[in-house]
Protein backbone atom coordinates (compact mmCIF):
# COMPACT_ATOMS: atom_id res chain seq x y z
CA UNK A 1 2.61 -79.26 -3.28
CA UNK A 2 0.34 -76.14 -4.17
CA UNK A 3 0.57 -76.60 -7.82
CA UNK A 4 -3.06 -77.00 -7.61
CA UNK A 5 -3.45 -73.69 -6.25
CA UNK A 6 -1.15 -71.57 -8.44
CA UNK A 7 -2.51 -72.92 -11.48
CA UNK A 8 -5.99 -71.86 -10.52
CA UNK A 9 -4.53 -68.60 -9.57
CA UNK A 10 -2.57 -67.79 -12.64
CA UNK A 11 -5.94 -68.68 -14.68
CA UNK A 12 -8.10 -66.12 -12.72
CA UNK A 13 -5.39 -63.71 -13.50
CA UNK A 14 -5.12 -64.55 -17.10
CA UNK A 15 -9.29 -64.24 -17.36
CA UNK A 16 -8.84 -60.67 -15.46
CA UNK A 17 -6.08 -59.78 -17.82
CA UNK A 18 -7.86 -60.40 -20.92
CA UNK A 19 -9.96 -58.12 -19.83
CA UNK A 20 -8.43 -54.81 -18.34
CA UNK A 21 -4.69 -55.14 -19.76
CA UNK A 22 -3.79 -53.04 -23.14
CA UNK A 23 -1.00 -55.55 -23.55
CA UNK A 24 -1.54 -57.65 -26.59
CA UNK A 25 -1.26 -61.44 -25.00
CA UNK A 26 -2.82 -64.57 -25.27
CA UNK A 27 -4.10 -64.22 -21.78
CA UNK A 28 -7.38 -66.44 -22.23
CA UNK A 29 -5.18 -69.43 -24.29
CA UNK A 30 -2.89 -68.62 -20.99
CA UNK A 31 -5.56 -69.02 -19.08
CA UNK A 32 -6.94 -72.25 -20.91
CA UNK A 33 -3.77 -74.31 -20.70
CA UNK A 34 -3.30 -73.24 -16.38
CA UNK A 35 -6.90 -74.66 -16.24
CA UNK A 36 -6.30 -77.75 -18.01
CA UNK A 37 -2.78 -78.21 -16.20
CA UNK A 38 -5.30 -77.83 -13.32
CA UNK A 39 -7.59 -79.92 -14.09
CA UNK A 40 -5.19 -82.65 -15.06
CA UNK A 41 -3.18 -82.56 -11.83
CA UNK A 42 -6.57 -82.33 -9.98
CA UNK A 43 -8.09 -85.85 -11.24
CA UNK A 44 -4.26 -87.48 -10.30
């Protein structure tokens, strides 16, 4: 029901992560797979 939402959400925060956080991550390939989960569930 708000999938759409949180994986838009969880995106933005990867993208914001990547930037500010000293915690080694994969925040933007994070970020890349919540948009394409978005994106996917979006054209459904």
């Amino acid at each position: 029901r708000f999938a759409l939402a949180s994986h838009f959400f969880w995106g933005l925060w990867s993208i914001l992560q990547a930037k500010i956080s000293t915690i080694e991550f994969g925040y933007l390939d994070y970020a890349q797979s919540r948009f394409e989960a978005y994106f996917q569930h979006k054209a459904q």
